[in-house]
C-alpha atoms as a PDB file:
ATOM      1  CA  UNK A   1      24.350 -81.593  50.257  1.00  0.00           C
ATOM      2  CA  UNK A   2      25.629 -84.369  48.061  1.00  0.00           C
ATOM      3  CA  UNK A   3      26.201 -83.099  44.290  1.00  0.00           C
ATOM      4  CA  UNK A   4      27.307 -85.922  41.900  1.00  0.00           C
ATOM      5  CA  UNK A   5      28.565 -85.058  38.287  1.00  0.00           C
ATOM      6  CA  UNK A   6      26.712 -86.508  35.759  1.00  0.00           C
ATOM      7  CA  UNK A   7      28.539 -88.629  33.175  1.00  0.00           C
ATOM      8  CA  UNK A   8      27.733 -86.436  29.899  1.00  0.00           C
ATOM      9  CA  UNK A   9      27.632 -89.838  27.699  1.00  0.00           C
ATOM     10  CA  UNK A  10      24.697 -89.854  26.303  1.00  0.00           C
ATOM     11  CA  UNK A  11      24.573 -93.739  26.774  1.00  0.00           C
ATOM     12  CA  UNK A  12      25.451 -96.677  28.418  1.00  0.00           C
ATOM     13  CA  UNK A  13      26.110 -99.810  28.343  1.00  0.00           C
ATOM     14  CA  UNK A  14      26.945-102.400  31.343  1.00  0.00           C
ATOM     15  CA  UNK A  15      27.189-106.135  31.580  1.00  0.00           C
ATOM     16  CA  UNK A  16      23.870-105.870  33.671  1.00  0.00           C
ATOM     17  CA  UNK A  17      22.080-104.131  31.236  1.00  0.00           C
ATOM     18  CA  UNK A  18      19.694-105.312  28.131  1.00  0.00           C
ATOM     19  CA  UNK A  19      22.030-102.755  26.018  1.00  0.00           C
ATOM     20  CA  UNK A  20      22.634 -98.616  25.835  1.00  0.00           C
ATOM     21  CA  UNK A  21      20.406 -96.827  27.312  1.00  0.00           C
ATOM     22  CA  UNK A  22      20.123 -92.651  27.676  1.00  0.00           C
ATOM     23  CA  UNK A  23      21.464 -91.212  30.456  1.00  0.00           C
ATOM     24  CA  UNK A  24      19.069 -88.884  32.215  1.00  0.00           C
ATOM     25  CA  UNK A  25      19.752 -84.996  32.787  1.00  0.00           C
ATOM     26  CA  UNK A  26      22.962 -85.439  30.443  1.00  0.00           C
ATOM     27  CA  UNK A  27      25.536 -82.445  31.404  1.00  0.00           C
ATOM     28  CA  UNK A  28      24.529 -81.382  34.566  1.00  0.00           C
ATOM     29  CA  UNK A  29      25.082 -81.198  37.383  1.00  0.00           C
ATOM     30  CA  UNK A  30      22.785 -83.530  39.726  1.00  0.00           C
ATOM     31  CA  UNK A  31      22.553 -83.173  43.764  1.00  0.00           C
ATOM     32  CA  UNK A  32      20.418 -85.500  45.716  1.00  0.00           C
ATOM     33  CA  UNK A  33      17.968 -85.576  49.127  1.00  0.00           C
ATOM     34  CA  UNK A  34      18.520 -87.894  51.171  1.00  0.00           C
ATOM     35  CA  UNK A  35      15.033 -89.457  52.574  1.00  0.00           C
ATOM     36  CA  UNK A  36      13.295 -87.575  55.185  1.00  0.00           C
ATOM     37  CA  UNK A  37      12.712 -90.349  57.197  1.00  0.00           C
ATOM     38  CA  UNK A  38      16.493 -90.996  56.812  1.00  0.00           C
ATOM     39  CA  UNK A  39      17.013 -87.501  58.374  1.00  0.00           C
ATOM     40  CA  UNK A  40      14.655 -87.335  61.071  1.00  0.00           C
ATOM     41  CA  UNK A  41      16.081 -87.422  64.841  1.00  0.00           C
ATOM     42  CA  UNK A  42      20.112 -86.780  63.787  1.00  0.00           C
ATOM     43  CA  UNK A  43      19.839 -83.379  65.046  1.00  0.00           C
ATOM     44  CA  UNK A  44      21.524 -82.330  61.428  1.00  0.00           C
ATOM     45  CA  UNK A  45      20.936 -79.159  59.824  1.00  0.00           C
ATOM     46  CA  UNK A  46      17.933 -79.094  57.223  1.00  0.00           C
ATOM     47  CA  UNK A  47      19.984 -79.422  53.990  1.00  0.00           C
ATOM     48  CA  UNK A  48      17.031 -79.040  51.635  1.00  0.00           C
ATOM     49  CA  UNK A  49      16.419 -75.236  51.381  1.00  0.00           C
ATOM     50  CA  UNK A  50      20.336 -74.605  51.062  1.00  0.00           C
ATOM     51  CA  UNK A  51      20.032 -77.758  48.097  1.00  0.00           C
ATOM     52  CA  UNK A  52      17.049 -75.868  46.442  1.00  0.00           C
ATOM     53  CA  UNK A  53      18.871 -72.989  46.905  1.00  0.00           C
ATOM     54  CA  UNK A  54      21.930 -73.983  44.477  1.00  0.00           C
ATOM     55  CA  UNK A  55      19.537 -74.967  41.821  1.00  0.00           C
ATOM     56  CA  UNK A  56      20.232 -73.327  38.536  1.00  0.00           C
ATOM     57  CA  UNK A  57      20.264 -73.753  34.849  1.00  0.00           C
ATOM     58  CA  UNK A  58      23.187 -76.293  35.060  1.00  0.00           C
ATOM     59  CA  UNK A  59      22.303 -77.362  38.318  1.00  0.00           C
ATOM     60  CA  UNK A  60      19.548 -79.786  39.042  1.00  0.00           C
ATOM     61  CA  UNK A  61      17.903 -82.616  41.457  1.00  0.00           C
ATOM     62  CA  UNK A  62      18.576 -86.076  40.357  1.00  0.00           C
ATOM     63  CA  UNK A  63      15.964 -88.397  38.739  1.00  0.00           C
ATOM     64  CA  UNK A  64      17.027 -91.643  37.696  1.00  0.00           C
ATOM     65  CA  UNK A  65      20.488 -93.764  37.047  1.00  0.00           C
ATOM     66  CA  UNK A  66      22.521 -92.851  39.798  1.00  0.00           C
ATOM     67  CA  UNK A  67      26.230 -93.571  38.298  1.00  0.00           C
ATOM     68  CA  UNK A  68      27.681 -94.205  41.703  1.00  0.00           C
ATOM     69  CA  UNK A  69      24.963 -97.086  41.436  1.00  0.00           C
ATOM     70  CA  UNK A  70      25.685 -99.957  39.420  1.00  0.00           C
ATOM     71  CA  UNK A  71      22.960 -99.517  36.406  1.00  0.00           C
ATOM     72  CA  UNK A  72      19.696-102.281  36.677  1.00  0.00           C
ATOM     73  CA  UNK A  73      18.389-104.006  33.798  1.00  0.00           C
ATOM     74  CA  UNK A  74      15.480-102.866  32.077  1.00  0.00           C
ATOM     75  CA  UNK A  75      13.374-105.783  33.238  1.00  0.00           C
ATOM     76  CA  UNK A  76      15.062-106.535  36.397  1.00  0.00           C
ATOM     77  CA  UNK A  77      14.903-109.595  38.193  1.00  0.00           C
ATOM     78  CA  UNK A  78      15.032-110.590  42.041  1.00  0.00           C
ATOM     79  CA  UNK A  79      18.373-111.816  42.143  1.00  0.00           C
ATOM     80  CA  UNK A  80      19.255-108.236  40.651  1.00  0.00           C
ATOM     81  CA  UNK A  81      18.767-106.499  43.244  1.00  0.00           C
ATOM     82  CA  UNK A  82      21.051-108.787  45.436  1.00  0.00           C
ATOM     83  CA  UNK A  83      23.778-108.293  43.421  1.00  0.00           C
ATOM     84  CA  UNK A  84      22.907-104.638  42.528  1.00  0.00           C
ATOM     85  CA  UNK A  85      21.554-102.607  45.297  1.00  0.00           C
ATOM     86  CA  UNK A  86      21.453-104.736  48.476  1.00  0.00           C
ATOM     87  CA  UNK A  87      24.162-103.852  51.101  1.00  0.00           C
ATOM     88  CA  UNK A  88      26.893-106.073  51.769  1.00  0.00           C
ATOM     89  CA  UNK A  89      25.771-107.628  55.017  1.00  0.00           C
ATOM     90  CA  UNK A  90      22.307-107.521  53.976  1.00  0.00           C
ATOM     91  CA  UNK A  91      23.164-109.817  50.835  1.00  0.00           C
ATOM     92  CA  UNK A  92      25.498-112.094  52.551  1.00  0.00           C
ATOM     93  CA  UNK A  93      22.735-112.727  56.042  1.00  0.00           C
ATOM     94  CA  UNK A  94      20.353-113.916  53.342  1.00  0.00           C
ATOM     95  CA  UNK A  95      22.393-115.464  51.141  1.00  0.00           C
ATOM     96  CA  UNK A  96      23.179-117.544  54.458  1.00  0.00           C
ATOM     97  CA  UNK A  97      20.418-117.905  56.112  1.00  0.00           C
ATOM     98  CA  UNK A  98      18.667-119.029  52.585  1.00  0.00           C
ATOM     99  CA  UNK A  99      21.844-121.922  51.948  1.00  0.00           C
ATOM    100  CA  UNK A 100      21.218-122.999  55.650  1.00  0.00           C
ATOM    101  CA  UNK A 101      17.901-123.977  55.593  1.00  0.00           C
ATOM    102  CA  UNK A 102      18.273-125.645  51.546  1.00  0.00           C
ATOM    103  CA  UNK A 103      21.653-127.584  53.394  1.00  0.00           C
ATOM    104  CA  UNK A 104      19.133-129.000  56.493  1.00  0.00           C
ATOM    105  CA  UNK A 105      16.749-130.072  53.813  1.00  0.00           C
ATOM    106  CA  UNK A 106      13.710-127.764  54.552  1.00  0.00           C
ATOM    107  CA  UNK A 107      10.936-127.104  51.821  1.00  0.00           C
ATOM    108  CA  UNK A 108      11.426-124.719  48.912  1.00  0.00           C
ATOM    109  CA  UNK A 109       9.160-122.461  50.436  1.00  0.00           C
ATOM    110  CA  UNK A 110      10.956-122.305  53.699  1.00  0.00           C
ATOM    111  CA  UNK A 111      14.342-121.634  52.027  1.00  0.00           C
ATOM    112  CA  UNK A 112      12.456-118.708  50.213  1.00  0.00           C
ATOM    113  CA  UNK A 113      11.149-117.530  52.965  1.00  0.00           C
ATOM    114  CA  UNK A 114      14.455-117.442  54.550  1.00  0.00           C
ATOM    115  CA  UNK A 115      15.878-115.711  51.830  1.00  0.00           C
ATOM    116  CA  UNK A 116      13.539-113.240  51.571  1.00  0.00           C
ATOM    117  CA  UNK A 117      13.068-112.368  55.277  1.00  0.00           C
ATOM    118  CA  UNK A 118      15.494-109.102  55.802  1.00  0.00           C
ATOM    119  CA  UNK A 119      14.899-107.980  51.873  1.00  0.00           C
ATOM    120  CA  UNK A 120      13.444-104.948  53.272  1.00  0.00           C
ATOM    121  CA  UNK A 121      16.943-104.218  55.137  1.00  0.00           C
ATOM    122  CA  UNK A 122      18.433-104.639  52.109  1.00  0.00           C
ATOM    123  CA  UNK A 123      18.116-101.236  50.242  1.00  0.00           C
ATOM    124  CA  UNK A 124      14.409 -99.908  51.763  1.00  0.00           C
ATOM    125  CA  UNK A 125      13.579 -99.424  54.792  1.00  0.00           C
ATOM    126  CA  UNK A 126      14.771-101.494  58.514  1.00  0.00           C
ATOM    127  CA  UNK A 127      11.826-100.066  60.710  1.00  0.00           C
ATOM    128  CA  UNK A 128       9.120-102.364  60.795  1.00  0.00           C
ATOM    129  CA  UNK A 129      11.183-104.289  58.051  1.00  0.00           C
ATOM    130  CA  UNK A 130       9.298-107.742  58.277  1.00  0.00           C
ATOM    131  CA  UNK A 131       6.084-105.671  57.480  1.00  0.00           C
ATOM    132  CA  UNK A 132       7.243-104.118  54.614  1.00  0.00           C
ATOM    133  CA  UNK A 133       8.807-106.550  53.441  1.00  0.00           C
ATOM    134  CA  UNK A 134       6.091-109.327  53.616  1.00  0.00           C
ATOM    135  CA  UNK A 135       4.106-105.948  51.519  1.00  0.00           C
ATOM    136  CA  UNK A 136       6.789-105.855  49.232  1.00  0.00           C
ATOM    137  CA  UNK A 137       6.979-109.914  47.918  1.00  0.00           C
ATOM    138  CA  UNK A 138       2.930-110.678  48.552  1.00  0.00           C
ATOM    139  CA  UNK A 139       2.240-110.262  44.654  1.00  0.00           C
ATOM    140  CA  UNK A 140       4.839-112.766  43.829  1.00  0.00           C
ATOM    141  CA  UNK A 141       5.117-115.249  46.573  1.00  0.00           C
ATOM    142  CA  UNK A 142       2.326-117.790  48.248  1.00  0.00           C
ATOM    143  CA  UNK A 143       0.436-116.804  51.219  1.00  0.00           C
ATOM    144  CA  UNK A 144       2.051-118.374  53.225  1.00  0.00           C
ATOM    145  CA  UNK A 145       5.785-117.340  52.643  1.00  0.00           C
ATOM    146  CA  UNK A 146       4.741-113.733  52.756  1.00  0.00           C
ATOM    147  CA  UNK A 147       3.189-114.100  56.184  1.00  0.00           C
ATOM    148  CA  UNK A 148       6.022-115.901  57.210  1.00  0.00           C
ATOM    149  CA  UNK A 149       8.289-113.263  56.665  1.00  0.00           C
ATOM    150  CA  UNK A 150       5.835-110.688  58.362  1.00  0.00           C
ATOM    151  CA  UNK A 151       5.708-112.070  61.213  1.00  0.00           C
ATOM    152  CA  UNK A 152       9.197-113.449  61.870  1.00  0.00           C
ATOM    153  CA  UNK A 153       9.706-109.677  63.138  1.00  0.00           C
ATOM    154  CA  UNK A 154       7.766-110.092  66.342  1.00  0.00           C
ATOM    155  CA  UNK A 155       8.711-113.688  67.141  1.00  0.00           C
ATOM    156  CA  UNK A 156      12.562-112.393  66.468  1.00  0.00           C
ATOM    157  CA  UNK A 157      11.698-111.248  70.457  1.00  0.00           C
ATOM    158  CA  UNK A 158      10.264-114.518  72.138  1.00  0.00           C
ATOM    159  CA  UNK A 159      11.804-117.402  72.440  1.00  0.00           C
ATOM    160  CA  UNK A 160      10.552-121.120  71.703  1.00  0.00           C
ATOM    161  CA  UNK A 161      12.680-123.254  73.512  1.00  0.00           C
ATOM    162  CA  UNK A 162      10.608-126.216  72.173  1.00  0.00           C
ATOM    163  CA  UNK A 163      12.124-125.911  68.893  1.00  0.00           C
ATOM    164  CA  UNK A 164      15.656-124.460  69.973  1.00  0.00           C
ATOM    165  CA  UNK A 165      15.035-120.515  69.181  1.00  0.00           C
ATOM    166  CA  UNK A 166      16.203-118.231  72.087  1.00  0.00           C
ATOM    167  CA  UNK A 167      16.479-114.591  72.619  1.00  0.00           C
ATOM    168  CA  UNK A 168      18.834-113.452  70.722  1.00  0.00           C
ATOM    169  CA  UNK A 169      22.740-112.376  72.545  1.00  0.00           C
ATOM    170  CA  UNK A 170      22.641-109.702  69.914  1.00  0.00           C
ATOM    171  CA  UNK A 171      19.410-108.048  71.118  1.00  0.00           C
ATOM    172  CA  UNK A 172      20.929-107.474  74.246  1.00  0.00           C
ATOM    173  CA  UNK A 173      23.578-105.746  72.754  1.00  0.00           C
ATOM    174  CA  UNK A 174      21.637-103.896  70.195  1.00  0.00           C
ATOM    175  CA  UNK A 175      18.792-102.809  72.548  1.00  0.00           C
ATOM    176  CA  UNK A 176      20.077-103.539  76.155  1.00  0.00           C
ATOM    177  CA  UNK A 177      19.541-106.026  78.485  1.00  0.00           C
ATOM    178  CA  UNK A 178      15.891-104.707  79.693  1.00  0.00           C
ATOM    179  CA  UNK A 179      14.577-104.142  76.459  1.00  0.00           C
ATOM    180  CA  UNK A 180      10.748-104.836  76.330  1.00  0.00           C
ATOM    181  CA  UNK A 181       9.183-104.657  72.396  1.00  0.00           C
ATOM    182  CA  UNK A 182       6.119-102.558  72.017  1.00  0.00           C
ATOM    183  CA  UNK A 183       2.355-103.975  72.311  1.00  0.00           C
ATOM    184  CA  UNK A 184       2.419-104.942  69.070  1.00  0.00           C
ATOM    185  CA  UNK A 185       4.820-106.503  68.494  1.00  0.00           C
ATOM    186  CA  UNK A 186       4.240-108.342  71.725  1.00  0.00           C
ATOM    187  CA  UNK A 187       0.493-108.753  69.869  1.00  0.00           C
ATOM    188  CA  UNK A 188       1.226-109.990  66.738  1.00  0.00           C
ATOM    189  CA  UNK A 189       4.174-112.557  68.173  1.00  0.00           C
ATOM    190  CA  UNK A 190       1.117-114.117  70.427  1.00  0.00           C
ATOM    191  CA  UNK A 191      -1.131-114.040  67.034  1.00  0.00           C
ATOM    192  CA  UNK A 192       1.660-115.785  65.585  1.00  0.00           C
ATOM    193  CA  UNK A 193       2.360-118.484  67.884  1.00  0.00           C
ATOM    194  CA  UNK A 194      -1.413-119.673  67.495  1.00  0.00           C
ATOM    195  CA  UNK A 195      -1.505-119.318  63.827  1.00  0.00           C
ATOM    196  CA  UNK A 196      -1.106-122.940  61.333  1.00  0.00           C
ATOM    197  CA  UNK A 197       1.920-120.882  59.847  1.00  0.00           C
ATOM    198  CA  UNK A 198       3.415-120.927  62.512  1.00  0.00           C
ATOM    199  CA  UNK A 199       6.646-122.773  62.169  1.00  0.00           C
ATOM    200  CA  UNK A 200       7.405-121.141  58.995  1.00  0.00           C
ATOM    201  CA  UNK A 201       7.751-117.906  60.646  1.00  0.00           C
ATOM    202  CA  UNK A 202       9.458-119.759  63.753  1.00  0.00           C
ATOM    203  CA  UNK A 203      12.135-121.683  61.067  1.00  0.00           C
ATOM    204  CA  UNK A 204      12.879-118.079  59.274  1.00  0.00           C
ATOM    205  CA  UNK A 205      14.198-117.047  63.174  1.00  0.00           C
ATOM    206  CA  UNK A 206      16.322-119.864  63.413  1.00  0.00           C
ATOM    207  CA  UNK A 207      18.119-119.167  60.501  1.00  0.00           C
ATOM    208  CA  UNK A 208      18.207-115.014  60.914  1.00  0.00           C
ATOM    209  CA  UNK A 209      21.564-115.673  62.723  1.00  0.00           C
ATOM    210  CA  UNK A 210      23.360-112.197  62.241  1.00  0.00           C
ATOM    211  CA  UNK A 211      26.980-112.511  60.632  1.00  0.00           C
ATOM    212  CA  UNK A 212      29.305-109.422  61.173  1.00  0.00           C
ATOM    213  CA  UNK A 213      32.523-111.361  60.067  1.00  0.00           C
ATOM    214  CA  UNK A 214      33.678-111.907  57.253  1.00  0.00           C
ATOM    215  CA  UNK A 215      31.846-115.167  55.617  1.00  0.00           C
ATOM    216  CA  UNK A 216      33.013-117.959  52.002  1.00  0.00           C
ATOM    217  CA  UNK A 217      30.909-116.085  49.646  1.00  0.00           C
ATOM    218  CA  UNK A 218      27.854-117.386  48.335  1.00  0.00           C
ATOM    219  CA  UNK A 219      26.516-117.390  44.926  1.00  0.00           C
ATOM    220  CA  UNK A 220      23.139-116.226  44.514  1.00  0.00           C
ATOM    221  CA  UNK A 221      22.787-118.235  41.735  1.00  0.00           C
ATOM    222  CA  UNK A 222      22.240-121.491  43.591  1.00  0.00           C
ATOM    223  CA  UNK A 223      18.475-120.134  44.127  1.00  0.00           C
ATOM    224  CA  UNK A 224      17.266-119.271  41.018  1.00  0.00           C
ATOM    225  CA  UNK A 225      15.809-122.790  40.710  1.00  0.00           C
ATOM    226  CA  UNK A 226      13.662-122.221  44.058  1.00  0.00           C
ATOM    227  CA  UNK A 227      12.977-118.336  42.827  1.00  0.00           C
ATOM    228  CA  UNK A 228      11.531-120.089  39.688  1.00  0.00           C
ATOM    229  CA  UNK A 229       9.314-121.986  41.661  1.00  0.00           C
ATOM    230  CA  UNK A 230       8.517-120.146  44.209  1.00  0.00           C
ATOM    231  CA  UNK A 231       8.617-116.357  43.201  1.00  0.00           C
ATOM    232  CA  UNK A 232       6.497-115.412  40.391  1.00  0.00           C
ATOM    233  CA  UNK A 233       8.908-112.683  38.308  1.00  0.00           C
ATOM    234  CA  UNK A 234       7.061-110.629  36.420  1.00  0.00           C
ATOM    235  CA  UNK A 235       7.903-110.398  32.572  1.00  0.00           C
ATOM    236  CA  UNK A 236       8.128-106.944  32.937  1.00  0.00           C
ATOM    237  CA  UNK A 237      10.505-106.964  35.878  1.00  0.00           C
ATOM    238  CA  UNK A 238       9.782-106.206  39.388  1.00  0.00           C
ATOM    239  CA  UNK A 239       8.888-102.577  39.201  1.00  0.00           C
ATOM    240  CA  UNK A 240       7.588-102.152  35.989  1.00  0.00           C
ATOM    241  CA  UNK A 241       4.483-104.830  35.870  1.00  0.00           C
ATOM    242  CA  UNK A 242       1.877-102.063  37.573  1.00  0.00           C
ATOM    243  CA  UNK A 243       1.293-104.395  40.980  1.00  0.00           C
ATOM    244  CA  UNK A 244       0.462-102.430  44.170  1.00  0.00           C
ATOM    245  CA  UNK A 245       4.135-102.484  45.284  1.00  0.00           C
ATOM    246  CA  UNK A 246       5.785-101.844  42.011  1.00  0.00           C
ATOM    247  CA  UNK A 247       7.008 -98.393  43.303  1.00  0.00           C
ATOM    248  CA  UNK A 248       8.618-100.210  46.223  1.00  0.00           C
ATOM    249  CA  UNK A 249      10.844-101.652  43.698  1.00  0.00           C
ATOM    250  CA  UNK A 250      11.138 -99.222  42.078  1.00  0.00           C
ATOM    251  CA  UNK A 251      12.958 -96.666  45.022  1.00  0.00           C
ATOM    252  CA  UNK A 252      15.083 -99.438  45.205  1.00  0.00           C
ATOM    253  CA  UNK A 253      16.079 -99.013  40.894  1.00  0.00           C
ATOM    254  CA  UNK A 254      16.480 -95.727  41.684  1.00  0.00           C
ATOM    255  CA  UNK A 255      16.820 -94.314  45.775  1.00  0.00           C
ATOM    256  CA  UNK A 256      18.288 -91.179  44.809  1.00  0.00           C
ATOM    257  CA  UNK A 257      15.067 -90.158  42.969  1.00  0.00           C
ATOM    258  CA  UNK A 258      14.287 -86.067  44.079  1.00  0.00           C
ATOM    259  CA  UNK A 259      10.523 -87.273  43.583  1.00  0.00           C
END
């Protein structure tokens, strides 16, 4: 069980934010769940009876700003949730990947596609995480840039020595040597290979190099000519303009949501 104190200002007001804004469930005390899915196979206790347990009048589930989050804006934009919610490597192995393929000269679309490819990783969900996230950028991206970043998943697994890509030395050491990827996978990587999009899926693997060290920091900002271009932002922000994945933006505003 993870209770967090809830700052009893009533409002707020950030650098990130469009100005003060309430803060929810003022004065009490606020626990959170942590995802099922996020639970599932860790052979931990079930913490959720003993959390509804401690309920109580001064004592609730939290909904909303997290304040061991930094606070969104009210309209938030894509480059927001870099600097907000994405995890540290996350952010900096697309921040990378994106300013390797604009420094070799590739296509807008390419270098969006590249920095887009892991957003899933980022503050969502990593299973399946090319899938979702392809789901999660279709309403404001081409075609073509959200299929890209589908299926970059299963070609991650085969190489293409024809263009330089081989099987990742990291696989073997996050999987093990004789690691074989489900049908699928194996499936849609074949689709892939005989698909016109090909080699903008193919690109986004050459550039998903993984960086554990320490990297010169990049600044986000050096896209937001490309995400003008090539991601359509909704006035409304992303979450709040009533597309069929607004709510996937949305968990990412605010994970710690109860429901």
């Amino acid at each position: 069980m993870n209770a967090i104190p809830q700052n009893e200002t009533p409002a707020t007001e950030s650098p990130q934010t469009d100005g003060p804004r309430p803060q929810p469930q003022a004065g009490l005390k606020r626990l959170t769940l942590a995802p099922p899915v996020a639970l599932a196979g860790k052979l931990m206790p079930d913490v959720e009876a003993a959390t509804l347990a401690s309920l109580g009048p001064d004592t609730v589930l939290m909904m909303g700003d997290n304040p061991a989050l930094p606070r969104m804006p009210a309209r938030p934009r894509l480059l927001d949730f870099f600097k907000y919610r994405f995890t540290d490597v996350t952010c900096r192995h697309l921040l990378t990947s994106g300013k390797r393929a604009l420094d070799d000269g590739h296509d807008g679309r390419i270098v969006i596609a590249c920095l887009l490819h892991d957003i899933a990783n980022g503050c969502l969900l990593r299973s399946d995480h090319g899938y979702w996230g392809a789901q999660l950028i279709a309403p404001y991206v081409s075609e073509e840039i959200a299929w890209a970043v589908k299926y970059h998943q299963a070609l991650r697994y085969f190489a293409d020595e024809s263009v330089g890509y081989s099987y990742p030395d990291s696989y073997v050491r996050f999987f093990g040597a004789n690691y074989q990827p489900p049908e699928y996978i194996q499936r849609d990587a074949e689709y892939a290979r005989n698909h016109r999009w090909y080699m903008s899926s193919r690109l986004i693997t050459l550039y998903d190099i993984y960086f554990f060290e320490k990297s010169d920091p990049i600044n986000p900002e050096i896209f937001t000519d490309l995400i003008g271009r090539y991601f359509r932002e909704p006035e409304e922000g992303l979450g709040f303009d009533g597309s069929p994945v607004a709510h996937m933006w949305r968990t990412m505003i605010w994970p710690n949501n109860s429901l």
